[in-house]
N, C-alpha and C. Protein backbone atom coordinates (compact mmCIF):
# COMPACT_ATOMS: atom_id res chain seq x y z
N UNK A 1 24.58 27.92 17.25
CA UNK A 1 24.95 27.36 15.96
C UNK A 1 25.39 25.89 16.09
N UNK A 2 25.78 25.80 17.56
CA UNK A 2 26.26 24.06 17.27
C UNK A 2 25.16 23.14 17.39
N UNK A 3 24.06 23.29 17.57
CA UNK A 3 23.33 22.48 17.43
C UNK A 3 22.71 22.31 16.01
N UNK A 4 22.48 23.15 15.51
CA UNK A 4 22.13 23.59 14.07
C UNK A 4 23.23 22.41 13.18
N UNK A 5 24.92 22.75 13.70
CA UNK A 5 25.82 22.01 12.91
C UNK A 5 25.82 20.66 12.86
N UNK A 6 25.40 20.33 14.12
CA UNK A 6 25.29 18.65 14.64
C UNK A 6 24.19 18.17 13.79
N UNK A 7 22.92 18.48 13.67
CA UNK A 7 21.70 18.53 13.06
C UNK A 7 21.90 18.14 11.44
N UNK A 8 22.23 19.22 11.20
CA UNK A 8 23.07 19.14 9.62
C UNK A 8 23.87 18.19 9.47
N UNK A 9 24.81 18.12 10.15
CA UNK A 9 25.80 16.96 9.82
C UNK A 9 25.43 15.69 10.09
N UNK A 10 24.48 15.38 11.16
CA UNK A 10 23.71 14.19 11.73
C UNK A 10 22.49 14.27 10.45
N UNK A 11 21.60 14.71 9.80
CA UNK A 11 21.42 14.45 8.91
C UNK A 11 21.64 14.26 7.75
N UNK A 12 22.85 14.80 7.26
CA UNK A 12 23.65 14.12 5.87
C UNK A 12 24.03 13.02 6.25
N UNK A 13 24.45 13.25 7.71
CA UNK A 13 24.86 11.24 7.41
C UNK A 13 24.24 10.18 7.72
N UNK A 14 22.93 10.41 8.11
CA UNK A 14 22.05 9.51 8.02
C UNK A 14 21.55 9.28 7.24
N UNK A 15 21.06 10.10 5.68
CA UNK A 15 20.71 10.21 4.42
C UNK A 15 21.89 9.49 3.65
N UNK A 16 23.40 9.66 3.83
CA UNK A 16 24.44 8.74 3.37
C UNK A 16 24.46 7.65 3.63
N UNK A 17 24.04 7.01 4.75
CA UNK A 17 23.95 5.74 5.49
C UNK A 17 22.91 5.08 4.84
N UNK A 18 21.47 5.53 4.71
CA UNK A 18 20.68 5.08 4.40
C UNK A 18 20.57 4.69 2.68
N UNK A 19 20.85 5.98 2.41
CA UNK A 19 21.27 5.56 0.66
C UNK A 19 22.59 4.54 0.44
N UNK A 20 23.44 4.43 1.14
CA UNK A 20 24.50 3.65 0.72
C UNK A 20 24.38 2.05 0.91
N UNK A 21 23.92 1.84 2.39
CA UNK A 21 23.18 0.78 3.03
C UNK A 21 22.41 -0.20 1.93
N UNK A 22 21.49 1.05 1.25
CA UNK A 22 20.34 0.59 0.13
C UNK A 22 20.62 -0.27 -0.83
N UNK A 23 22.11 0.78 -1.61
CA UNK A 23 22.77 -0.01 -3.06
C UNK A 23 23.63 -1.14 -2.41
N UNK A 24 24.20 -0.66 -1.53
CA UNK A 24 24.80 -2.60 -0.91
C UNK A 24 24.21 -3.47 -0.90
N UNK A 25 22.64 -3.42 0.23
CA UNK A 25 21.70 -4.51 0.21
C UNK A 25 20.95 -5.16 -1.03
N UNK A 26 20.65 -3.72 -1.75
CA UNK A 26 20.07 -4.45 -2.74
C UNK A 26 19.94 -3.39 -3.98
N UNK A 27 21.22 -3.59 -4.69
CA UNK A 27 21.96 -2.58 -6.00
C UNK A 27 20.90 -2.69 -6.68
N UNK A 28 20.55 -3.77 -7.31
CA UNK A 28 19.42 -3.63 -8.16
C UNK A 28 18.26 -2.89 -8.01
N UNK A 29 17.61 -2.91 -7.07
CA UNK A 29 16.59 -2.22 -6.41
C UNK A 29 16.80 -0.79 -6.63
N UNK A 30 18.15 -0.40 -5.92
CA UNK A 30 18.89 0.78 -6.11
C UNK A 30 18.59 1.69 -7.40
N UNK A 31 19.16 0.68 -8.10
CA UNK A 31 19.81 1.54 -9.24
C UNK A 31 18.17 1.59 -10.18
N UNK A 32 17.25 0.87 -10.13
CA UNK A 32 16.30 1.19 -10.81
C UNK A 32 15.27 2.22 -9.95
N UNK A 33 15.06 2.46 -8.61
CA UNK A 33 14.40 3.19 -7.77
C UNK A 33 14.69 4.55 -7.35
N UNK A 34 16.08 4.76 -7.09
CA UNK A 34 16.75 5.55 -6.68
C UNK A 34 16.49 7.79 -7.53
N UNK A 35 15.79 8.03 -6.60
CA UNK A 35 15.83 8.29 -4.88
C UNK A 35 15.00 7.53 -4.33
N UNK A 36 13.76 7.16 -4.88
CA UNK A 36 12.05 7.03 -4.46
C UNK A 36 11.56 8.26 -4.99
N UNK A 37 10.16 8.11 -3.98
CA UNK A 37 9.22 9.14 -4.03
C UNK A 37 8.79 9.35 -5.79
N UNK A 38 8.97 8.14 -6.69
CA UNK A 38 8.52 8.29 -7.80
C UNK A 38 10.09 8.70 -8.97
N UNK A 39 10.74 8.90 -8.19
CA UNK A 39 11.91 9.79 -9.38
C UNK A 39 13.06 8.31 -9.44
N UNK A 40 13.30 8.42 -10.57
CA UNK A 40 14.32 7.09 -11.10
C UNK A 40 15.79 7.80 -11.76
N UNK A 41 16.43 8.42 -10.52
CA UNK A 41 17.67 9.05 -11.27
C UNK A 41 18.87 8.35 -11.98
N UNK A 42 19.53 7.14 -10.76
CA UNK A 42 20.03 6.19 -11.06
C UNK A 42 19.71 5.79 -12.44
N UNK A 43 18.82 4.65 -12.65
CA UNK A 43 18.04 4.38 -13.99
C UNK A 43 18.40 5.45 -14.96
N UNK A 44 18.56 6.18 -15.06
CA UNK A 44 18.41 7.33 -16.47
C UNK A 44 20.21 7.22 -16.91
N UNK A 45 20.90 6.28 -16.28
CA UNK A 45 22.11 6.10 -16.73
C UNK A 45 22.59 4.80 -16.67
N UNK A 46 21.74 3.99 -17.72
CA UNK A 46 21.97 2.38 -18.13
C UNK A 46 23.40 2.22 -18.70
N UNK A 47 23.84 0.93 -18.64
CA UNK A 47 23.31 0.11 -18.44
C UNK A 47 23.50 -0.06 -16.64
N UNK A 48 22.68 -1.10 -15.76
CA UNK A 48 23.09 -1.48 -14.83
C UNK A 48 24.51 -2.31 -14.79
N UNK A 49 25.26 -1.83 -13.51
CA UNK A 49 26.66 -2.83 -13.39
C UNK A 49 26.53 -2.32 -11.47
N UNK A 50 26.23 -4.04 -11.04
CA UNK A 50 26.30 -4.36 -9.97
C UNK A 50 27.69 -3.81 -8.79
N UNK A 51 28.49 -4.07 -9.83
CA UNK A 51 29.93 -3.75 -9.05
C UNK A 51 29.87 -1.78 -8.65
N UNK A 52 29.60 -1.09 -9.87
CA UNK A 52 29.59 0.38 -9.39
C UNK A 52 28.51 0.70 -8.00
N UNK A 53 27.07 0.06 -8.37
CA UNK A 53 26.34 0.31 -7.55
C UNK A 53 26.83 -0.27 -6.02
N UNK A 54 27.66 -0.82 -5.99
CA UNK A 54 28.35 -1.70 -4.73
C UNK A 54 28.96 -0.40 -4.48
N UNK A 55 29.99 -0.21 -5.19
CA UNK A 55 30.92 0.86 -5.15
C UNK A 55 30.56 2.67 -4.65
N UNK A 56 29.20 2.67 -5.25
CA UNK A 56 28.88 4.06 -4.59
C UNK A 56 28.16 3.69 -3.58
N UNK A 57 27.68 2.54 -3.34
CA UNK A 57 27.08 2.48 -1.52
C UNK A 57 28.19 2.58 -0.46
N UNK A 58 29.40 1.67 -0.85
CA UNK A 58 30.37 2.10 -0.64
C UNK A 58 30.90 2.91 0.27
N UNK A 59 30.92 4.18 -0.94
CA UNK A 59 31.48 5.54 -1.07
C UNK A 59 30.33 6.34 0.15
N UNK A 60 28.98 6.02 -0.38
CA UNK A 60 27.77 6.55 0.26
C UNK A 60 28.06 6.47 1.61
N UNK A 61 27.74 4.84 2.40
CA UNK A 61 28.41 4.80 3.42
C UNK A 61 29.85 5.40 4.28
N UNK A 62 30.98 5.65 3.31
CA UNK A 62 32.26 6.17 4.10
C UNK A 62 31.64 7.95 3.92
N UNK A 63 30.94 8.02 3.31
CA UNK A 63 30.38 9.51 3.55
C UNK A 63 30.03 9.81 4.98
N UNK A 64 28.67 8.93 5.28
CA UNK A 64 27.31 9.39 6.30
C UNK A 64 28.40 8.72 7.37
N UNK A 65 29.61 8.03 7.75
CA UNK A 65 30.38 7.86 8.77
C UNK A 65 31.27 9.05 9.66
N UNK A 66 31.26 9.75 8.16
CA UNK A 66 32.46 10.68 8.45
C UNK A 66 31.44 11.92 8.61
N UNK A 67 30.29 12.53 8.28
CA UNK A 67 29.64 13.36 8.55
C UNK A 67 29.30 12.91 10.15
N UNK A 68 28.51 11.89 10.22
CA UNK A 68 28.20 11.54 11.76
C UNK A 68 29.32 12.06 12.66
N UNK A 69 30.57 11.32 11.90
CA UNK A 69 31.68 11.83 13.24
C UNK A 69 31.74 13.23 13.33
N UNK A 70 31.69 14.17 11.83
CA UNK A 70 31.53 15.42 12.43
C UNK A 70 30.42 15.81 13.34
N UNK A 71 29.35 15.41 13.67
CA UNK A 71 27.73 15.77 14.22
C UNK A 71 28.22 15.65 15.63
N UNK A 72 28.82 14.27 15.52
CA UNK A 72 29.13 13.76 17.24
C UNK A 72 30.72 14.75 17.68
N UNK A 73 31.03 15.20 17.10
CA UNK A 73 32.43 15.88 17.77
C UNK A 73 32.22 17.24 17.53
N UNK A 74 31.97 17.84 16.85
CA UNK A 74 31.43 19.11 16.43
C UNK A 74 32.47 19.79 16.85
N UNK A 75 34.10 19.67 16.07
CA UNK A 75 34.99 20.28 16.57
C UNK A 75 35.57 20.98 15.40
N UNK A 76 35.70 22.66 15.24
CA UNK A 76 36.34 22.63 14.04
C UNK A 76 36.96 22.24 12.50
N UNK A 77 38.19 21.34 13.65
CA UNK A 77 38.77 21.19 12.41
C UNK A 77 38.34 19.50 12.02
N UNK A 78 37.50 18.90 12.51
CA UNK A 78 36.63 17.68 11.76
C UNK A 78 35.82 18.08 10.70
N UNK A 79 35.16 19.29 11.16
CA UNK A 79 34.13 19.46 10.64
C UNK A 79 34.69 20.08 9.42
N UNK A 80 35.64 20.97 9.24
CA UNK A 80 36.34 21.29 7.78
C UNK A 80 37.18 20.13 7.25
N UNK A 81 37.48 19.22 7.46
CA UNK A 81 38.54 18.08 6.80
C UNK A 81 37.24 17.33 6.35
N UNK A 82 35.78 16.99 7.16
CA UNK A 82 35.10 16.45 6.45
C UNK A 82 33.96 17.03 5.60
N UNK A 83 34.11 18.31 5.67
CA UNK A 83 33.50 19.30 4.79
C UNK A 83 33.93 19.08 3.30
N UNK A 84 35.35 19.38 3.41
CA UNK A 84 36.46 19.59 2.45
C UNK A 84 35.84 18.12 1.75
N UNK A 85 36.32 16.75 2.23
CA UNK A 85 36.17 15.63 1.63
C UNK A 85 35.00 15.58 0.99
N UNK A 86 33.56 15.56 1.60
CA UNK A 86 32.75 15.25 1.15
C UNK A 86 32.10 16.46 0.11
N UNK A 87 32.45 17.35 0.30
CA UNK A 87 32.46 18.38 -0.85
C UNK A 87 32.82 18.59 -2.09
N UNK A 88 34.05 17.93 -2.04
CA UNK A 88 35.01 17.25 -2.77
C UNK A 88 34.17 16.56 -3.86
N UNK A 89 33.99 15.39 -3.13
CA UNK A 89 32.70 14.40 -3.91
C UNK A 89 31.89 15.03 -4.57
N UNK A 90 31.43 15.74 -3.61
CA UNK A 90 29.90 16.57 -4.17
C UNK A 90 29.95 17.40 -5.31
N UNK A 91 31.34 17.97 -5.29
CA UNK A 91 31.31 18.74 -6.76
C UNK A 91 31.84 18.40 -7.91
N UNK A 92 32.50 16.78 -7.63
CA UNK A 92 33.22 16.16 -8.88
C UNK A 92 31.67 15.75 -9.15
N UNK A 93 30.60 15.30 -8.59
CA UNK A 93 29.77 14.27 -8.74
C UNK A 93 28.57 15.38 -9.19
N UNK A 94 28.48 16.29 -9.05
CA UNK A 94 27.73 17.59 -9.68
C UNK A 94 28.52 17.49 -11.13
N UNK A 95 29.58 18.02 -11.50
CA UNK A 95 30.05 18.46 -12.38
C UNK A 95 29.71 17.24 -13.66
N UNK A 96 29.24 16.03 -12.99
CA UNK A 96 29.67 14.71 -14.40
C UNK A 96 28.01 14.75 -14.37
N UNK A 97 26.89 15.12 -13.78
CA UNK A 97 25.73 15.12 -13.92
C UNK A 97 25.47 16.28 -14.34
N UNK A 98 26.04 17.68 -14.29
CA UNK A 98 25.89 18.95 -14.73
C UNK A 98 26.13 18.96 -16.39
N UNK A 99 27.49 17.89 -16.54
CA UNK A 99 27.21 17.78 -18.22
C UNK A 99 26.91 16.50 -18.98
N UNK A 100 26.20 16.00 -18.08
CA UNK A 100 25.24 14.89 -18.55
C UNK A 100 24.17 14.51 -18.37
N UNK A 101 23.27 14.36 -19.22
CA UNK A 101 21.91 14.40 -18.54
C UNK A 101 21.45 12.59 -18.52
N UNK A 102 22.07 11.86 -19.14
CA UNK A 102 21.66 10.81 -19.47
C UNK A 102 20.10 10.29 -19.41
N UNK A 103 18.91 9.65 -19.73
CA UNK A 103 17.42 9.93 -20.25
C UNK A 103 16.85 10.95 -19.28
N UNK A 104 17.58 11.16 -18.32
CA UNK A 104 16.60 12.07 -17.58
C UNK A 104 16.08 13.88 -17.99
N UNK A 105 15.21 13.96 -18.07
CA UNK A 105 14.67 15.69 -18.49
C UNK A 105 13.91 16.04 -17.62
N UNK A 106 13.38 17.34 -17.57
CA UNK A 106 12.62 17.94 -16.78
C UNK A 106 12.60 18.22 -15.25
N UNK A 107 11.91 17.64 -14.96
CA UNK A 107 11.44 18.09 -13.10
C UNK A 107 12.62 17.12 -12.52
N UNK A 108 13.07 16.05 -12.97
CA UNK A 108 13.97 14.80 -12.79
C UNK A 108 15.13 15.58 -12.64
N UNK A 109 15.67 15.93 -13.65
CA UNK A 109 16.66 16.53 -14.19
C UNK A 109 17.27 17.85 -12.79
N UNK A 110 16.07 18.94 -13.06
CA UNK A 110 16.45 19.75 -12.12
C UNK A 110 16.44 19.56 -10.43
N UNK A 111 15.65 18.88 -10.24
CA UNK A 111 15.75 18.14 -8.64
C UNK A 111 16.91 17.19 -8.49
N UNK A 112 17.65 16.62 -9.50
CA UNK A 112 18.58 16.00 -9.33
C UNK A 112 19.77 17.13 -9.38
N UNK A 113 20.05 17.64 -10.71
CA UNK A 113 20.87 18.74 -10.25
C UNK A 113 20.78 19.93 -8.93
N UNK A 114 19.89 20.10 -8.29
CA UNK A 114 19.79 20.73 -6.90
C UNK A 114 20.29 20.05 -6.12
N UNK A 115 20.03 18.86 -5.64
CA UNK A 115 20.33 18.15 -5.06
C UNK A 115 22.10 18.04 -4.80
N UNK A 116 22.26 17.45 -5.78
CA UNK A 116 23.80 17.25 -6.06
C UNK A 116 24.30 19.22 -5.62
N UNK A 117 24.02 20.10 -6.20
CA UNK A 117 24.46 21.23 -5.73
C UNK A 117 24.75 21.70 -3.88
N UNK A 118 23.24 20.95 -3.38
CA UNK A 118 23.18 20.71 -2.18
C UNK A 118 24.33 19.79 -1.56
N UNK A 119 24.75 19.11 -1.92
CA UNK A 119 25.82 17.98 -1.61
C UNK A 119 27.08 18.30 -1.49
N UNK A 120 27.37 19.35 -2.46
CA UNK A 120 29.00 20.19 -2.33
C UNK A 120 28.47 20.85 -1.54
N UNK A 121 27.83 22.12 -1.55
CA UNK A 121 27.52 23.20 -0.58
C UNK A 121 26.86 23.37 0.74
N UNK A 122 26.19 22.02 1.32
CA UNK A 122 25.88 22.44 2.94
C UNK A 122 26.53 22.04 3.51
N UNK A 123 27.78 20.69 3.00
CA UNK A 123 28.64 20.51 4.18
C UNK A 123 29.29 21.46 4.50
N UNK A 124 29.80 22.53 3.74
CA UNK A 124 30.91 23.60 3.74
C UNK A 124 29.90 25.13 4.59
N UNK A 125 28.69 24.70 4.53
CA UNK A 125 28.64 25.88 4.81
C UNK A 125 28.49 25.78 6.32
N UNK A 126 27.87 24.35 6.32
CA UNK A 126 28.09 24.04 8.44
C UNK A 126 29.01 24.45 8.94
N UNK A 127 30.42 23.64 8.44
CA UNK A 127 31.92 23.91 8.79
C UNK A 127 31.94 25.52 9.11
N UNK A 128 31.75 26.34 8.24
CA UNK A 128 31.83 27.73 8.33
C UNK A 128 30.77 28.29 9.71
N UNK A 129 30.04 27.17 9.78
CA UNK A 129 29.34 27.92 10.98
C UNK A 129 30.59 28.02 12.60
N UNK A 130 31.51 27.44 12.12
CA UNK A 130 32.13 27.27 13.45
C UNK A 130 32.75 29.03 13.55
N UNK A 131 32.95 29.35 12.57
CA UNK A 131 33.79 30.74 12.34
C UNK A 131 32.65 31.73 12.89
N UNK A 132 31.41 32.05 12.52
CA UNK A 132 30.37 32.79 13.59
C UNK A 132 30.57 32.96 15.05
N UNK A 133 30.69 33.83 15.26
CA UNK A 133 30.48 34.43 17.11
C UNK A 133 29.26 34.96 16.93
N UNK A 134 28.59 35.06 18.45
CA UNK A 134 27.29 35.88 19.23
C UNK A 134 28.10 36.69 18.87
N UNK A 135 27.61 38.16 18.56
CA UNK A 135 28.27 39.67 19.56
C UNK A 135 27.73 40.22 20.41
């Protein structure tokens, strides 16, 4: 399981890093592109303001730092304090997109709400992998 946890946690925070990295370098870009791959989630909640998009790269970044450190230490109680935190996030930041859709509908809509669901719930469920024994 600890490799599995490292994995997990080494990939949320490289996905935090990389998304946060993004709106720092270049918010604008961000906020009209964001995720890629064709989907404009950001955008579906105008107007643009440079300073927030600063602010959740930010946030993005002190995320994928603190997951990494869990990946690289893979010790218990990191891995639940940064479970807890970034979970935290994940479900205040679910809950304000859960009752808002702002222009976004459809396929947008529900891949964004998964997503965000994903965001509270796999950090917590890594953490819990520490509680598993072989028998």
């Amino acid at each position: 399981m600890s490799a599995v946890r490292r994995v997990g946690f080494g990939l949320l925070g490289l996905l935090n890093v990389v998304w946060g990295g993004w709106a720092i370098v270049a918010p604008v870009h961000f906020f009209r592109t964001f995720p890629g791959l064709g989907f404009h989630w950001t955008s579906a909640y105008p107007p643009y303001n440079q300073h927030l998009i600063f602010d959740l790269g930010a946030t993005l970044l002190t995320l994928g730092v603190l997951l990494a450190v869990a990946a690289v230490l893979d010790r218990p109680v990191v891995s639940w304090v940064v479970a807890v935190g970034t979970g935290t996030f994940g479900l205040l930041h679910f809950g304000y997109h859960a009752l808002h859709a702002g222009t976004m509908g459809g396929t947008d809509r529900a891949l964004s709400i998964l997503s965000l669901i994903g965001g509270a719930v796999v950090p917590l469920a890594l953490a819990a992998t520490h509680q598993l024994r072989r028998a």
